[in-house]
Structure formats: structure tokens, C-alpha cells
Protein backbone atom coordinates (compact mmCIF):
# COMPACT_ATOMS: atom_id res chain seq x y z
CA UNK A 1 6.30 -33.29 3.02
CA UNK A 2 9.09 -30.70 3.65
CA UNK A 3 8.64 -26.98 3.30
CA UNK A 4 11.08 -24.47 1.33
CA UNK A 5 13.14 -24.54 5.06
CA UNK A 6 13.33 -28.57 4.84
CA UNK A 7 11.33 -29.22 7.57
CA UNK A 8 8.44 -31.62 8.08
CA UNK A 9 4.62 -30.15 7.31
CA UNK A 10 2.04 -32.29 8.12
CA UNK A 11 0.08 -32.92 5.01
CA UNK A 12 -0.35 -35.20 2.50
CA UNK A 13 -1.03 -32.70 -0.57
CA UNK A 14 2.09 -31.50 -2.46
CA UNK A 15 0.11 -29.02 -3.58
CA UNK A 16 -0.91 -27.60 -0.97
CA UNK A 17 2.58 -27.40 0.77
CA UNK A 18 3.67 -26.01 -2.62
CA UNK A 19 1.39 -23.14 -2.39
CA UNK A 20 2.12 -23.17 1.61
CA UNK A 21 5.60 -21.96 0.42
CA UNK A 22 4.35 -19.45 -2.03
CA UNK A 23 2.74 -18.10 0.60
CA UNK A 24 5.35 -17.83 3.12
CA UNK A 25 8.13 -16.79 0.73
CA UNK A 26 5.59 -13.85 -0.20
CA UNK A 27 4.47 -13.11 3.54
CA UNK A 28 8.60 -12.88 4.50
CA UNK A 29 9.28 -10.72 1.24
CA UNK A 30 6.50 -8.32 2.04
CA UNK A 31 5.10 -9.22 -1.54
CA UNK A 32 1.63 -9.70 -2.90
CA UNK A 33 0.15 -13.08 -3.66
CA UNK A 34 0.10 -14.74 -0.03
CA UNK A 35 -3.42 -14.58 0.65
CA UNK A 36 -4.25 -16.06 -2.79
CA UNK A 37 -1.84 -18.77 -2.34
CA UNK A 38 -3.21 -19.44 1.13
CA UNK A 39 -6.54 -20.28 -0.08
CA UNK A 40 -5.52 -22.89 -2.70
CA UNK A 41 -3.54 -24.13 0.15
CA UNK A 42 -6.46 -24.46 2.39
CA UNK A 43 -8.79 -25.56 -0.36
CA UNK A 44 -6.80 -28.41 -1.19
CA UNK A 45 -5.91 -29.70 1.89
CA UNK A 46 -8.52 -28.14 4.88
CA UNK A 47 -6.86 -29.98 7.52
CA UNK A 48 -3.36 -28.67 7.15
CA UNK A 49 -3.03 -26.44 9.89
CA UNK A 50 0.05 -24.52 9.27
CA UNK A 51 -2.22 -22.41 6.35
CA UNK A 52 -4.49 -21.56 8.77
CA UNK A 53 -2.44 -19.93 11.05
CA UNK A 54 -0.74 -18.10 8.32
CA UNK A 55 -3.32 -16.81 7.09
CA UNK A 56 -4.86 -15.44 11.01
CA UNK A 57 -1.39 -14.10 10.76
CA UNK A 58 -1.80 -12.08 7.48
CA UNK A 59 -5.56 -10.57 8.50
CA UNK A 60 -4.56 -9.87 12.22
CA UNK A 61 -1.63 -7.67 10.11
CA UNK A 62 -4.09 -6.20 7.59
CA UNK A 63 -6.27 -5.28 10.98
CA UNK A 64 -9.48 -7.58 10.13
CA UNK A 65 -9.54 -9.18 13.51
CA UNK A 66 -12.69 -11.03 13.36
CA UNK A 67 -11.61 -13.05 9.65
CA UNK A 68 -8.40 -13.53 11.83
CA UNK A 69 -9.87 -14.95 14.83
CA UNK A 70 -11.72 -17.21 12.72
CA UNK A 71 -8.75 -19.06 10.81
CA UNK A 72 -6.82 -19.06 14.05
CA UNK A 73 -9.36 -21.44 15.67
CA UNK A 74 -9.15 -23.27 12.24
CA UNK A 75 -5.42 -23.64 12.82
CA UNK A 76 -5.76 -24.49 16.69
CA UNK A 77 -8.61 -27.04 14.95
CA UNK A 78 -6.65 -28.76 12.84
CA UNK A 79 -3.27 -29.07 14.49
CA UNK A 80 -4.02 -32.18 16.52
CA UNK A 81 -1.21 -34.73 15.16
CA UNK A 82 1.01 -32.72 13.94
CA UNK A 83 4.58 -32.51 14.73
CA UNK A 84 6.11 -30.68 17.75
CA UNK A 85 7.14 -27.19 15.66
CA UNK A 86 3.79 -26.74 14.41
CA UNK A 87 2.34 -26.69 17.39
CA UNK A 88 4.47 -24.74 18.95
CA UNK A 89 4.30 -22.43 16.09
CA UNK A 90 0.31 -22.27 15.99
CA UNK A 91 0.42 -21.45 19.43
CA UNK A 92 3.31 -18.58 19.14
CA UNK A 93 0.65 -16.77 16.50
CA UNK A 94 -2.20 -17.04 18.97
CA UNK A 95 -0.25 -15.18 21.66
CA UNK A 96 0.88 -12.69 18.43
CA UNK A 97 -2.96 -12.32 17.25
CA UNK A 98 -4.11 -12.03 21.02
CA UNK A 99 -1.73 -9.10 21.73
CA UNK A 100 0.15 -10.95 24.49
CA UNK A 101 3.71 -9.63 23.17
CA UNK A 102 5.67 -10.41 26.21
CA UNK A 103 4.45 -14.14 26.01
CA UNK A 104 4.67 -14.36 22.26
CA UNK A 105 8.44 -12.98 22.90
CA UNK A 106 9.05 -15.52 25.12
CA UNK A 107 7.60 -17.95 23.15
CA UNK A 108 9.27 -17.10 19.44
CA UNK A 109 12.76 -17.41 21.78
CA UNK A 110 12.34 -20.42 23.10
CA UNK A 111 10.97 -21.81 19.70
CA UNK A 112 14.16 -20.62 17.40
CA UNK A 113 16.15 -22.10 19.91
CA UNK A 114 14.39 -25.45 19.20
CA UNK A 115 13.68 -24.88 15.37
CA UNK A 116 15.99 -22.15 13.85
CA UNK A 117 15.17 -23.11 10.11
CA UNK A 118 11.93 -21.92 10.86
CA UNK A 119 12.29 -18.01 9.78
CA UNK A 120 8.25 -17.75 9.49
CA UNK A 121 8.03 -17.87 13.14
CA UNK A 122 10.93 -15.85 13.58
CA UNK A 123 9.93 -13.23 11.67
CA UNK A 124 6.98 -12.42 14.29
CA UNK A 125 10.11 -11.04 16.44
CA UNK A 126 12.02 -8.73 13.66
CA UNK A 127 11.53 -6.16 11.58
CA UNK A 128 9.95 -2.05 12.56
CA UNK A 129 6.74 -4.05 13.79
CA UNK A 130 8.16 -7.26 15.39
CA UNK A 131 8.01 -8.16 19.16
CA UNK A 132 11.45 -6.86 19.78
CA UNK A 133 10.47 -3.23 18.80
CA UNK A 134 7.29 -3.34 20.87
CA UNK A 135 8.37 -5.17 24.03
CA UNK A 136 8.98 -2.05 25.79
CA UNK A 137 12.66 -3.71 26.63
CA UNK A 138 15.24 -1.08 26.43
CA UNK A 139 17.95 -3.62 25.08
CA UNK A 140 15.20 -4.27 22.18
CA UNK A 141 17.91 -3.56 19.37
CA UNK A 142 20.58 -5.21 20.95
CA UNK A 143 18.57 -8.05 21.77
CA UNK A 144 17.08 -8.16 17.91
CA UNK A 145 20.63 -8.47 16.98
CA UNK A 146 21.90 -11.13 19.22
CA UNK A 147 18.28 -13.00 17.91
CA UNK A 148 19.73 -13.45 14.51
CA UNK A 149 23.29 -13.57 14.63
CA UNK A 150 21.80 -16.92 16.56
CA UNK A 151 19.69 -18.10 13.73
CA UNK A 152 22.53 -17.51 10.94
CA UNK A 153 24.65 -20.69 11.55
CA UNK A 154 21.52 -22.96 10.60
CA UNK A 155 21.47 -20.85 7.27
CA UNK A 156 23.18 -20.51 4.03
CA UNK A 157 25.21 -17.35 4.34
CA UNK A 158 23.74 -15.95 1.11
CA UNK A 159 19.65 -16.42 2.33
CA UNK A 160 18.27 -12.91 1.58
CA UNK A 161 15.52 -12.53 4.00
CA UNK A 162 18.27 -13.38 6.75
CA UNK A 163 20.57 -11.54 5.58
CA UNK A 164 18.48 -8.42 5.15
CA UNK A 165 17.11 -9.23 8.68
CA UNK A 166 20.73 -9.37 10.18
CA UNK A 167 21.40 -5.67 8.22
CA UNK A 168 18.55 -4.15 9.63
CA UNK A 169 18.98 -5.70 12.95
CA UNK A 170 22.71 -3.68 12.83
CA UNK A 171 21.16 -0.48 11.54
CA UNK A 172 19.04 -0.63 14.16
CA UNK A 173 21.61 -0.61 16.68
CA UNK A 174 23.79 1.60 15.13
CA UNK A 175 26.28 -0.40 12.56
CA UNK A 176 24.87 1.39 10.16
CA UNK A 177 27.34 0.79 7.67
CA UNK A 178 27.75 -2.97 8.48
CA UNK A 179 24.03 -2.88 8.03
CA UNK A 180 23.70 -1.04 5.33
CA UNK A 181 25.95 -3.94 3.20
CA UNK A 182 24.34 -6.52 3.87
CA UNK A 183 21.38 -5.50 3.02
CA UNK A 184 22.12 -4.28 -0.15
CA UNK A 185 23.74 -7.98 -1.02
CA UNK A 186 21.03 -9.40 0.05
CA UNK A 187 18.57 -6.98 -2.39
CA UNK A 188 21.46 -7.94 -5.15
CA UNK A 189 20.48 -11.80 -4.47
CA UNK A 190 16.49 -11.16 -3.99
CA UNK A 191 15.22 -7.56 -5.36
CA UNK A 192 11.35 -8.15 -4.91
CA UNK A 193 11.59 -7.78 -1.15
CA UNK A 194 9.13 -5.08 0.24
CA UNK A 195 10.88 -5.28 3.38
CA UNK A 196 14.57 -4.87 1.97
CA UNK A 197 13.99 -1.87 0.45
CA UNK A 198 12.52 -0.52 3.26
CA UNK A 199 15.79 -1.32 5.42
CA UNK A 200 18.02 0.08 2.36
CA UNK A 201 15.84 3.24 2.36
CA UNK A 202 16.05 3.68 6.22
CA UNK A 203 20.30 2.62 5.72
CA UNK A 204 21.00 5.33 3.40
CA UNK A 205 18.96 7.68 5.34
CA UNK A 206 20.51 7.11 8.39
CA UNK A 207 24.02 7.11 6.52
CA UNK A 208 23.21 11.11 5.77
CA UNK A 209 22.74 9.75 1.82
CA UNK A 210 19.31 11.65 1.67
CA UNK A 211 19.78 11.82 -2.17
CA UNK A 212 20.90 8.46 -2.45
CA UNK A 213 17.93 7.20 -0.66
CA UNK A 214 15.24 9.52 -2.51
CA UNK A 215 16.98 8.06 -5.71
CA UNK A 216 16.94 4.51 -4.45
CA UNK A 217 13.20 4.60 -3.88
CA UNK A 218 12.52 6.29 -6.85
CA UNK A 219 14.62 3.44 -9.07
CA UNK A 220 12.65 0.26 -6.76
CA UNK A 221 9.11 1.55 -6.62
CA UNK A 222 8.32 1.15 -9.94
CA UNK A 223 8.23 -2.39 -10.05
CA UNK A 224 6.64 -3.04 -6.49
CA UNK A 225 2.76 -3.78 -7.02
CA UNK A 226 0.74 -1.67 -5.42
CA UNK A 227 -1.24 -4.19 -3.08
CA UNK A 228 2.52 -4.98 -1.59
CA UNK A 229 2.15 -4.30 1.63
CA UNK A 230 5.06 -1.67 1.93
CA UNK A 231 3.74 0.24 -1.25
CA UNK A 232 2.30 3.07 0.86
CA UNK A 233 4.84 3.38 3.31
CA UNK A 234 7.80 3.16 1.28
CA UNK A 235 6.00 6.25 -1.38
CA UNK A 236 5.40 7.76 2.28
């Protein structure tokens, strides 16, 4: 099987690498519906380990540690046989979950450098909450940036949730215009992005557009569910 990235999964169920991708697509988006989708994925195929880890992932980020410690040993379980980038992905979201941020760093590095289609695992380094902003490194934003400029080549130049990435990553260090662009394309390709419209919120912001931003939020919000998992920072 192949995931949404094109790259091998190790199970035999297309359904549950279908849902696998729901999930993920929702997870990177910062929509709802990943949690549901992980547990038909994990229902229909128990030994696929790459669900497992997603979903430690998703309850270490919703703060229920124990639930999270629990599917993490499921993924660590079930990952025997599987290829090379699972493995090294299952153990980039136990140093993640454990709070070892300088390994998990490391780690997510190394592993984009070996498997830059996979933006789930790169994702653990980006974004207001990633392992860049808390590695206590005071290149962090300079560093974010140089982290996905190097994933772009292995990606179509129009994939959203890259291309938002690489506009925040700018805003971040100070391009805010730059930033601000392509993140608004990339809204223009995929609107139901949690995460976008928190970097075109912080863009305009940062860009002195105060009124531009207020309306901005106001126009989105309406059609983000409220169990997204931006819905009470981005009213906030």
C-alpha cells in the first residue's frame, strides 16, 4: 500500500490506509475527524503500526498522557517488519511523546533528510508548537526556514500544507510579506486548514493590517467546527 505521500505503509487493508490518510490529512490541517478516522484504521487492521503512533501523537497533543502512552507501546508493538521510515518514524514520536525535544530534533532532521515526502513526521518540527520553537536554539527561526526550503524540491510547488509551512516559516523570521503570500495561496488552494489561518491571522497582524486580520478571522471562523483544534485559539 502507498499513503497520500506515495510511500510504502505496511498493511494489507486498503481501508485502513485509506482512513490512515484521512487521518493524517486532518492531523496536518488542524481539522476535526482524525481521531475518528484513526480508530477505523486501527479496528480494521490492529497490526498496522503507523495508526498507532498517530494516534499517541494526537492524545500526547490533547494532554491525555496515559491514553497516549498506551497506543505508543501499541505502535512500538506492532512495528516489527515494517519498512525502514516507519520505524524511524515510530521512534521520532516516542522521543516527541517522552519530552526529549533535543533528541526528537535530531531525530526529525536526520529522518527528512532520508524521507522528505514524509510531511507527518516533519510536521513534529514546525509550526508555534514544533521542536524548532522549543529547542531553546537561538537560530530556531532561521533554522525552521532552512528545514523546509529543504523539503520543497520533493514536493509539488502548489502542496498547501507546505506551502503554508514555508510562509509561516518566513513570517517567523521576518519576510513577512514573502510569508504572508504564500500563505494566502496556499489557503486559496486548501481553505479548511486550522493551521493556515492561524499563520494568515498572525501575517496580517504582523504586517500592521490589524483590521484586515480582525476581518479575516471574522470571514474564516464561521465555517471551522468547533472541536478543530485551533477553534479556541484562533476566537482568542
Amino acid at each position: 500500500m502507498k499513503d497520500l505521500f506515495d510511500q510504502t505503509v505496511s498493511t494489507a487493508s486498503a481501508t485502513a490506509a485509506r482512513l490512515y490518510d484521512q487521518a493524517v490529512d486532518a492531523h496536518l490541517h488542524a481539522w476535526p475527524g482524525a481521531l475518528d478516522a484513526l480508530h477505523g484504521a486501527i479496528a480494521n487492521a490492529p497490526g498496522f503500526a503507523l495508526p498507532h503512533a498517530l494516534h499517541a501523537l494526537v492524545l500526547a497533543g490533547r494532554g491525555e498522557r496515559a491514553p497516549a502512552l498506551q497506543a505508543l507501546a501499541q505502535a512500538q508493538a506492532t512495528v516489527a517488519g515494517a519498512t525502514d521510515r516507519e520505524h524511524s518514524q515510530v521512534a521520532l514520536f516516542t522521543a516527541v511523546i517522552e519530552g526529549r525535544t533535543l533528541d526528537a530534533l535530531a531525530q526529525v532532521v536526520a529522518h527528512a533528510e532520508q524521507h522528505p515526502a514524509d510531511l507527518l513526521a516533519a510536521s513534529t518540527a514546525l509550526g508555534a508548537y514544533g521542536l524548532f520553537a522549543f529547542s531553546g536554539r537561538a537560530d530556531h527561526d532561521a533554522a525552521r526556514l532552512d528545514f523546509t526550503e529543504a523539503l520543497a524540491p520533493h514536493h509539488p510547488a502548489d502542496r498547501p500544507w507546505l506551502l503554508a509551512q514555508r510562509g509561516w516559516a518566513r513570517i517567523e523570521a521576518g519576510r513577512v510579506a514573502e510569508g504572508l503570500a504564500m500563505a494566502q495561496q496556499a489557503l486559496a488552494l486548501r481553505p479548511h486548514n486550522g493551521g493556515n489561518a492561524h499563520v494568515i491571522a498572525h501575517g496580517l497582524f504582523e504586517s500592521d493590517r490589524h483590521a484586515d486580520a480582525l476581518a479575516f478571522i471574522e470571514s474564516w471562523l464561521p465555517g471551522y467546527p468547533p472541536d478543530g483544534v485551533m477553534w479556541g485559539h484562533l476566537h482568542w
